[in-house]
Every structure is written in structure tokens, then in C-alpha cells.
N, C-alpha and C. Protein backbone atom coordinates (compact mmCIF):
# COMPACT_ATOMS: atom_id res chain seq x y z
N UNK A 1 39.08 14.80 35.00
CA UNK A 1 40.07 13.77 35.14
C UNK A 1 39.43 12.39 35.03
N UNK A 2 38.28 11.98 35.87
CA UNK A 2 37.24 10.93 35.66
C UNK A 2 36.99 10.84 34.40
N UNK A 3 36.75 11.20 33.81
CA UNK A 3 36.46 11.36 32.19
C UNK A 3 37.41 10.82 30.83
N UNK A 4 38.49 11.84 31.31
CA UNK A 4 39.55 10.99 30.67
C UNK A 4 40.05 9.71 31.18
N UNK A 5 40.24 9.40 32.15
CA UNK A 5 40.57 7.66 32.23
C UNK A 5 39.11 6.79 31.85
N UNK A 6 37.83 6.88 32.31
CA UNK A 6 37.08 6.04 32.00
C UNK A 6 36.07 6.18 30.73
N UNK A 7 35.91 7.42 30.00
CA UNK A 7 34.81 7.32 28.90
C UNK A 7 35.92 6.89 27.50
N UNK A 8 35.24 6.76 27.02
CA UNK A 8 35.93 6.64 25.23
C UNK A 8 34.48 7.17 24.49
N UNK A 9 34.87 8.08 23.41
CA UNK A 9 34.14 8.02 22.77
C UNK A 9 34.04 7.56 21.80
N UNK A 10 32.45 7.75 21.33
CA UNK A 10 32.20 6.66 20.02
C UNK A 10 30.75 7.92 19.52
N UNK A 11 31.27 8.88 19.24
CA UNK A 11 30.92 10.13 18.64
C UNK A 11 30.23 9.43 16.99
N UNK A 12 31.28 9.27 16.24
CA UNK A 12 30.92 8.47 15.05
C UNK A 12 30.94 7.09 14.74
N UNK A 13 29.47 6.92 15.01
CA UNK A 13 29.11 5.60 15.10
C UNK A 13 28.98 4.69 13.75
N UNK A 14 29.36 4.00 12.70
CA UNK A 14 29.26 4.07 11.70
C UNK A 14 27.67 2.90 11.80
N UNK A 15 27.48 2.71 12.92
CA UNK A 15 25.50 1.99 12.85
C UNK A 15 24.31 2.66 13.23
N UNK A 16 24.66 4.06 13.11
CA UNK A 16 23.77 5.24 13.68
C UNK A 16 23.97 5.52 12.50
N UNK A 17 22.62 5.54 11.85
CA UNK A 17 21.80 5.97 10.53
C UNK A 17 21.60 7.38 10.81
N UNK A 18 21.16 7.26 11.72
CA UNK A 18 20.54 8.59 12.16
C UNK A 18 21.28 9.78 13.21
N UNK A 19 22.72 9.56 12.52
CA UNK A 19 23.54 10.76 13.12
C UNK A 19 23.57 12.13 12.87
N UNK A 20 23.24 11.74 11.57
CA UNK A 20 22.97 12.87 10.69
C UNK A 20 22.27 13.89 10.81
N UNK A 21 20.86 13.51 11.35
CA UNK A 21 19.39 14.34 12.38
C UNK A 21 19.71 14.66 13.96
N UNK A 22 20.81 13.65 14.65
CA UNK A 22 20.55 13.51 16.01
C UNK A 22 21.88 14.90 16.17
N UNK A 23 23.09 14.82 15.54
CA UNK A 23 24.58 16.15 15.65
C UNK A 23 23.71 17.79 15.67
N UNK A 24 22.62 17.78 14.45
CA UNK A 24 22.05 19.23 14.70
C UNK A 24 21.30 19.40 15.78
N UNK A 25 20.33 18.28 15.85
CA UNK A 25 19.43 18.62 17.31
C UNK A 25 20.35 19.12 18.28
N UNK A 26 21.46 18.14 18.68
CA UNK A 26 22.58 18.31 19.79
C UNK A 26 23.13 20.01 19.78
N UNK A 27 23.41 20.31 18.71
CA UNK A 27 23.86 21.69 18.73
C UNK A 27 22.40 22.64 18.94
N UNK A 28 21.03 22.42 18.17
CA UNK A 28 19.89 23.25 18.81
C UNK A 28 19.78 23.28 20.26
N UNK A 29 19.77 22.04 21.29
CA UNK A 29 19.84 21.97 22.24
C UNK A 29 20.60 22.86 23.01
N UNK A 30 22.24 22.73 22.61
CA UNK A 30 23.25 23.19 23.55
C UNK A 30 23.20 24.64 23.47
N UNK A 31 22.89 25.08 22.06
CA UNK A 31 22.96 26.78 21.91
C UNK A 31 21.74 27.19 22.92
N UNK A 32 20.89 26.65 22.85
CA UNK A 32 19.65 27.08 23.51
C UNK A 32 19.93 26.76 25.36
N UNK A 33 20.53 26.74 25.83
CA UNK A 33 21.25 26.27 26.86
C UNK A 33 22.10 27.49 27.58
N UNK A 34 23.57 27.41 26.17
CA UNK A 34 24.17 28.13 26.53
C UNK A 34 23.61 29.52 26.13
N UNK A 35 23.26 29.67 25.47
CA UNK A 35 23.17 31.94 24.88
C UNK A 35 21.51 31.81 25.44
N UNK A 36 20.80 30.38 25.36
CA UNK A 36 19.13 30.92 25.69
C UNK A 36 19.34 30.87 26.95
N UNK A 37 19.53 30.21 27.71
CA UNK A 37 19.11 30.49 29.02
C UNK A 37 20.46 31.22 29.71
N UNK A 38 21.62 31.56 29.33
CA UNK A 38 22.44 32.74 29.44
C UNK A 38 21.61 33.60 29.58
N UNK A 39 21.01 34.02 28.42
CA UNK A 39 20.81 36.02 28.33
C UNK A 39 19.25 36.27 28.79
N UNK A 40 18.88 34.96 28.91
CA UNK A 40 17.38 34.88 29.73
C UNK A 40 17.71 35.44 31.09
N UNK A 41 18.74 34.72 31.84
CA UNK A 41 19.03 35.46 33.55
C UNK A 41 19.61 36.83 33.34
N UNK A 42 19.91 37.17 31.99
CA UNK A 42 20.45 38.95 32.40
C UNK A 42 19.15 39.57 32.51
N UNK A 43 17.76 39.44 32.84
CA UNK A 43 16.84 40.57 33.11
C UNK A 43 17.08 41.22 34.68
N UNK A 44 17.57 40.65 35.33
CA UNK A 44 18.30 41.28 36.82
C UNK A 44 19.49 42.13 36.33
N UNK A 45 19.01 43.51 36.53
CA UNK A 45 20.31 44.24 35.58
C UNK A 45 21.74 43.99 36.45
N UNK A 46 21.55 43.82 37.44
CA UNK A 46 23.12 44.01 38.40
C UNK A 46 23.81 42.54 38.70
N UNK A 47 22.79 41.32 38.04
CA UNK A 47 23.70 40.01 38.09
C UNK A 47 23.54 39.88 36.62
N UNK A 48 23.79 40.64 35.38
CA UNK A 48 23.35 40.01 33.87
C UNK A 48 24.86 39.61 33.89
N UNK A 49 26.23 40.12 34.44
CA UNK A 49 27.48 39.01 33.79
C UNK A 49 27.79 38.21 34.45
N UNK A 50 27.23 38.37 35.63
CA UNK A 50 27.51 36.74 36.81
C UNK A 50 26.60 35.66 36.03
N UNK A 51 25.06 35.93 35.28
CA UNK A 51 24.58 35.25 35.48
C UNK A 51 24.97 34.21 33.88
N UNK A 52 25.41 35.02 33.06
CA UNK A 52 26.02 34.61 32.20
C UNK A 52 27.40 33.53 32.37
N UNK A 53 28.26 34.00 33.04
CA UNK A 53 29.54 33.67 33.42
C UNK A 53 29.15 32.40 34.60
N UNK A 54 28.19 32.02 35.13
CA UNK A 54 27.11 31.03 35.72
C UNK A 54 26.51 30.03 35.27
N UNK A 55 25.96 30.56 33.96
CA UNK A 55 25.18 29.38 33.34
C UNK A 55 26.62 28.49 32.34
N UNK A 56 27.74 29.25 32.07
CA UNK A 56 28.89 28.50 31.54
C UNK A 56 29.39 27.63 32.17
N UNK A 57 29.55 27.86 33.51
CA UNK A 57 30.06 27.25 34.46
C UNK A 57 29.48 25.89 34.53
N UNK A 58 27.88 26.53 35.06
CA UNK A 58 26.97 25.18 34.84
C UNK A 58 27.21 24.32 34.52
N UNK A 59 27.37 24.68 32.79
CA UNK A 59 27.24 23.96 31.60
C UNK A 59 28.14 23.03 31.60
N UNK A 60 29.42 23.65 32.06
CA UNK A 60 30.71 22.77 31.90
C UNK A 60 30.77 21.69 32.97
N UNK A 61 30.62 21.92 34.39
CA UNK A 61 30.28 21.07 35.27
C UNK A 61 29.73 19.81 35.23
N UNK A 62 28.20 20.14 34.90
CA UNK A 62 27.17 19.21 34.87
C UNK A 62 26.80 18.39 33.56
N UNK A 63 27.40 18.99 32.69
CA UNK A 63 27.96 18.14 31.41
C UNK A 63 29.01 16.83 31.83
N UNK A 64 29.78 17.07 32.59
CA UNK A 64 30.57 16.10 33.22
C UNK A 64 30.47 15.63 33.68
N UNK A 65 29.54 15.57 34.47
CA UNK A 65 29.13 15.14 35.82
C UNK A 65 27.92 14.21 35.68
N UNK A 66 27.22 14.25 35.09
CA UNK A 66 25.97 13.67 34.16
C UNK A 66 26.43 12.76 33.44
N UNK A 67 27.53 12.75 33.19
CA UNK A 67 28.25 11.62 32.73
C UNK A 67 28.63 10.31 33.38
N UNK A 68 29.32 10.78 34.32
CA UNK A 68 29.72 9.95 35.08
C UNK A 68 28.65 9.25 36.28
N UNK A 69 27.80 10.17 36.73
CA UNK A 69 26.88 9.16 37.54
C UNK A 69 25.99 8.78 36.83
N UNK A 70 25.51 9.02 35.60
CA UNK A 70 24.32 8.07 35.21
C UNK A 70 24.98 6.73 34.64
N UNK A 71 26.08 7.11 34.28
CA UNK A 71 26.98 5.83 34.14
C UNK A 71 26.82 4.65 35.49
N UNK A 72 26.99 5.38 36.72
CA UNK A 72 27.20 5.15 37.67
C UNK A 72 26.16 4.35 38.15
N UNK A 73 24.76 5.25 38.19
CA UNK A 73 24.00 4.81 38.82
C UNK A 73 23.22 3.70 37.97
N UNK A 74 23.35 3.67 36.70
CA UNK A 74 22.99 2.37 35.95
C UNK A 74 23.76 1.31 35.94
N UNK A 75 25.09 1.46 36.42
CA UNK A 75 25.60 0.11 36.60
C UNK A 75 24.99 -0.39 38.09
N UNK A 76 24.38 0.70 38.72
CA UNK A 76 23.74 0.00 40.43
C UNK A 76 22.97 -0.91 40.45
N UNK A 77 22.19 -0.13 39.41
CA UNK A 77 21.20 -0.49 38.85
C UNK A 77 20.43 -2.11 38.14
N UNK A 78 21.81 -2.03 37.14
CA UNK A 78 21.48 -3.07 36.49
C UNK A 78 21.97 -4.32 37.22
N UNK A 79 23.49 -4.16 37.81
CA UNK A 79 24.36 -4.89 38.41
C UNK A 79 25.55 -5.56 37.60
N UNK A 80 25.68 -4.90 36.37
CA UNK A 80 26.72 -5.36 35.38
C UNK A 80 28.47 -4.82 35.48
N UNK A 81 28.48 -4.95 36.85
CA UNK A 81 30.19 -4.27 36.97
C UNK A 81 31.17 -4.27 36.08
N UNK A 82 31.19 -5.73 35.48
CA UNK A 82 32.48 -6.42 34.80
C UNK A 82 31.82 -6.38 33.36
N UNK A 83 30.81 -6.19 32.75
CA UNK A 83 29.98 -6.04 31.87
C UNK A 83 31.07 -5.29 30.57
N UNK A 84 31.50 -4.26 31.04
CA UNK A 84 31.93 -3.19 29.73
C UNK A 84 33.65 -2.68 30.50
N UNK A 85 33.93 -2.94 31.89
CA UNK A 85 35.55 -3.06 32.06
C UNK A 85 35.35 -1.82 32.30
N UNK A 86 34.41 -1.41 33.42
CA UNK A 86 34.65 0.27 33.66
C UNK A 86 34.76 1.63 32.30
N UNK A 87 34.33 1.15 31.54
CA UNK A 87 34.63 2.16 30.15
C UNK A 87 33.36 2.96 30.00
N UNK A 88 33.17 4.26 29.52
CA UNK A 88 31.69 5.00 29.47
C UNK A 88 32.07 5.15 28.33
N UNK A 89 30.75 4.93 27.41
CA UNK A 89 30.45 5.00 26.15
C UNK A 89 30.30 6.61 25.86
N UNK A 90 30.43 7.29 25.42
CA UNK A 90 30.01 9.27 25.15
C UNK A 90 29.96 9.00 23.40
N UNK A 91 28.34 8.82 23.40
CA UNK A 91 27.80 8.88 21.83
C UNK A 91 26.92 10.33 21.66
N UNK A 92 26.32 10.59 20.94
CA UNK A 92 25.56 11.72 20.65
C UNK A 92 24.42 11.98 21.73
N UNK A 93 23.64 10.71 21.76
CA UNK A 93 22.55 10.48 22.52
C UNK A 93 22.96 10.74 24.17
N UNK A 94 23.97 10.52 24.42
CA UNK A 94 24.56 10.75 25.63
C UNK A 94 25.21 12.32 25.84
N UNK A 95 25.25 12.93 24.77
CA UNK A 95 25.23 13.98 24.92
C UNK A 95 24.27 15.13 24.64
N UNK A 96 23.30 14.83 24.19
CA UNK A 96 21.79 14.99 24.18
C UNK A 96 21.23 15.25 25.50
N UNK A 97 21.00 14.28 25.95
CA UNK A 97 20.99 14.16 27.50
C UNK A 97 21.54 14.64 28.46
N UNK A 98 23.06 15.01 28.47
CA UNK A 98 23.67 15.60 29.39
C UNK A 98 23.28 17.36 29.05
N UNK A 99 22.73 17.65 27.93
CA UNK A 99 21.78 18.72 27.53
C UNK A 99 20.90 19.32 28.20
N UNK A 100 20.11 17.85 28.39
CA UNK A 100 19.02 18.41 28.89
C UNK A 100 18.86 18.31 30.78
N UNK A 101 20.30 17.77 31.53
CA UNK A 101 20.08 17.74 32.54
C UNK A 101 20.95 19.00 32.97
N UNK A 102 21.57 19.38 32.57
CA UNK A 102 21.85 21.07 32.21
C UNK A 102 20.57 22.00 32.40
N UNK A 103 19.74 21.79 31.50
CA UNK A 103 18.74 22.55 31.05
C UNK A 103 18.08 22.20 32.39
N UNK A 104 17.81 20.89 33.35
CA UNK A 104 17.18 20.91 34.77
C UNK A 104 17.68 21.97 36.16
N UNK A 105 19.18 22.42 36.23
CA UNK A 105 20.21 22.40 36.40
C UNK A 105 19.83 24.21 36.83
N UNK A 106 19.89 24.44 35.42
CA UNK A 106 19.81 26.18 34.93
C UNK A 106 18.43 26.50 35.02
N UNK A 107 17.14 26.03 35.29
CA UNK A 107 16.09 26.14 35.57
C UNK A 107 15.86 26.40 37.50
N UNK A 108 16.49 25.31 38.10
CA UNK A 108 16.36 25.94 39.72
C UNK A 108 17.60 26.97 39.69
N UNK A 109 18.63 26.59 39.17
CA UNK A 109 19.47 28.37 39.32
C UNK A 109 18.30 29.74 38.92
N UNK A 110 18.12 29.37 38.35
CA UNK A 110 17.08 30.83 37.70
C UNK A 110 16.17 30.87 39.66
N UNK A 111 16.10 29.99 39.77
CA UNK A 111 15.18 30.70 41.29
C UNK A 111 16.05 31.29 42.11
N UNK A 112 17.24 30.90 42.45
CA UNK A 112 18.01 31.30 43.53
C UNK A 112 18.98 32.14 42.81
N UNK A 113 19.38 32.24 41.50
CA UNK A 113 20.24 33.76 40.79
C UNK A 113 19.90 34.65 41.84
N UNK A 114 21.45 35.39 41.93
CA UNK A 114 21.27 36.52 43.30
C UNK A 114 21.27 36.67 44.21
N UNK A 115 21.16 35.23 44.65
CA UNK A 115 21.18 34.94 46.52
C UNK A 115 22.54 33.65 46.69
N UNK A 116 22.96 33.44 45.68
CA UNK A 116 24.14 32.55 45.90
C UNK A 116 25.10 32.54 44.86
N UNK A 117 26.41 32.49 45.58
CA UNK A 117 27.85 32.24 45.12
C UNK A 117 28.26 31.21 44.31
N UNK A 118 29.23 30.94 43.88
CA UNK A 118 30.24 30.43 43.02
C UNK A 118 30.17 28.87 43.69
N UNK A 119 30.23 29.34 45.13
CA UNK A 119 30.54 28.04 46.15
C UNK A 119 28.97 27.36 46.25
N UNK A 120 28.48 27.86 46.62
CA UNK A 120 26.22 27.38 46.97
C UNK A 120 26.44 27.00 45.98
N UNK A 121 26.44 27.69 44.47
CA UNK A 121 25.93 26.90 43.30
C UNK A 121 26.70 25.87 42.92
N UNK A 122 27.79 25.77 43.04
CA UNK A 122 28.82 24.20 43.40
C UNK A 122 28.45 23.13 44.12
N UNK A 123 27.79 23.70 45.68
CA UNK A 123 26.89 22.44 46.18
C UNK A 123 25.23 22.00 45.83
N UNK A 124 24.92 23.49 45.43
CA UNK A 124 23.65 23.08 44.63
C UNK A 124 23.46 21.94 43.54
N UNK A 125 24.27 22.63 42.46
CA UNK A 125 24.32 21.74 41.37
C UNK A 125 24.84 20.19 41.22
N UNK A 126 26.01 19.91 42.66
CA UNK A 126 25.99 18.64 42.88
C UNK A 126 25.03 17.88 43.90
N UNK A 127 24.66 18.09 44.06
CA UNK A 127 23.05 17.98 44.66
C UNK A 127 22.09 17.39 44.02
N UNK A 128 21.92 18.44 42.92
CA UNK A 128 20.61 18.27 42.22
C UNK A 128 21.12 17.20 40.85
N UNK A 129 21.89 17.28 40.46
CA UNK A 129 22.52 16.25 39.64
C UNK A 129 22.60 14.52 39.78
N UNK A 130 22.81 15.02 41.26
CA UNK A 130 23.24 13.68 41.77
C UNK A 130 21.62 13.10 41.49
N UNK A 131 20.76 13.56 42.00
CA UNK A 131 19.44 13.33 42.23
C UNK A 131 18.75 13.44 40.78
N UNK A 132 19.22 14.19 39.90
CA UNK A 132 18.54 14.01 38.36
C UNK A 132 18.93 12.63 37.65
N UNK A 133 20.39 12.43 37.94
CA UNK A 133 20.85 11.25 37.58
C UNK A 133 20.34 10.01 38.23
N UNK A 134 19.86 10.22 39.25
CA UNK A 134 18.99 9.00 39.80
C UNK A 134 17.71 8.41 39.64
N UNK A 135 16.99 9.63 39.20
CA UNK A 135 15.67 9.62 38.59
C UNK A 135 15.81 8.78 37.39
């Protein structure tokens, strides 16, 4: 819901030369995300469709969410409130990134796969997000 009132995208940038190189990386990234580190947590034979049906979840979450506070915490940051009128930019590079804080995300799940729920990994992942985005 955050998302739709405050980002706009600007996906096709017509001053990004280099969209062309940066759209495939974005998809190497995300596949490797979603199906690599998916079918990486099925070696626990008795969580392989939680852990699958887990790392989607993830994905979808903290894709969102990565959005909005690094937005967040760089406007703290910089101190430019009135700067851009509350609007989040969502270009390639910004989704690159929300890639790879995914990929931070699905790396401590891989320790605790098996010992926590739907709900833990809900407060986990806003947790650790909050705190990746701050870094």
C-alpha cells in the first residue's frame, strides 16, 4: 500500500545508457535468489516446500520493504524532506539492490530454516532489514 501512494517508477530511463547491461544483470540476480537460494534450502528433506514457499515470501516482503526504508533512512540522513515531495524513485539500480538485500535476508534464514514459523520469520526479517537498510 506504501508503495503505491509514494514510489513512481522510472524503470525506463531514457538517460541510462546503460539499461541495456543493468535489466539482465537484474534478472541474473533475482533468478539466483528466487530458484538459487529456493532449492539450495530443500537439502533438509522434511522443510524442502516450506523452505521454498519461504524464500518467496521473503522475496516479496523485503523487496518492499527495502524500498521504503532506505528511502527512509536517506532522507534522515541527508535531511532533504521537501527535496523530492515524498515520491520514491524505483529505477533498475534500485531494484538491483533490493536484490541483494534479499539475498542478506535468505542467507540468516538459511541458519534458523526449521526452527521458525511464518510469524519469527516476519519479525526476523523486519528486523534485519530494518538494520540492512541502515547500514
Amino acid at each position: 500500500m506504501l508503495l503505491w501512494v509514494f514510489a513512481k517508477d522510472s524503470l525506463v530511463n531514457i538517460n541510462d545508457h546503460l539499461f541495456s547491461q543493468r535489466y539482465p544483470a537484474y534478472q541474473d540476480i533475482n533468478v539466483m535468489m528466487l530458484i538459487g537460494f529456493a532449492f539450495l534450502m530443500t537439502f533438509m528433506r522434511s522443510y524442502a516446500w516450506s523452505s521454498i514457499a519461504y524464500t518467496f515470501f521473503l522475496n516479496a516482503y523485503i523487496f518492499q520493504m527495502y524500498i521504503l526504508l532506505q528511502t527512509f533512512w536517506d532522507e534522515v540522513w541527508t535531511g532533504n524532506w521537501a527535496s523530492n515531495g515524498f515520491s520514491i524513485s524505483v529505477d533498475i539500480t534500485t531494484m538491483i539492490a533490493c536484490s541483494y538485500a534479499v539475498g542478506s535476508v535468505l542467507i540468516a534464514f538459511g541458519g534458523v530454516i526449521g526452527r521458525v514459523g511464518p510469524k519469527d520469520l516476519l519479525i526476523m526479517m523486519t528486523f534485519h532489514i530494518i538494520g540492512y537498510a541502515l547500514n
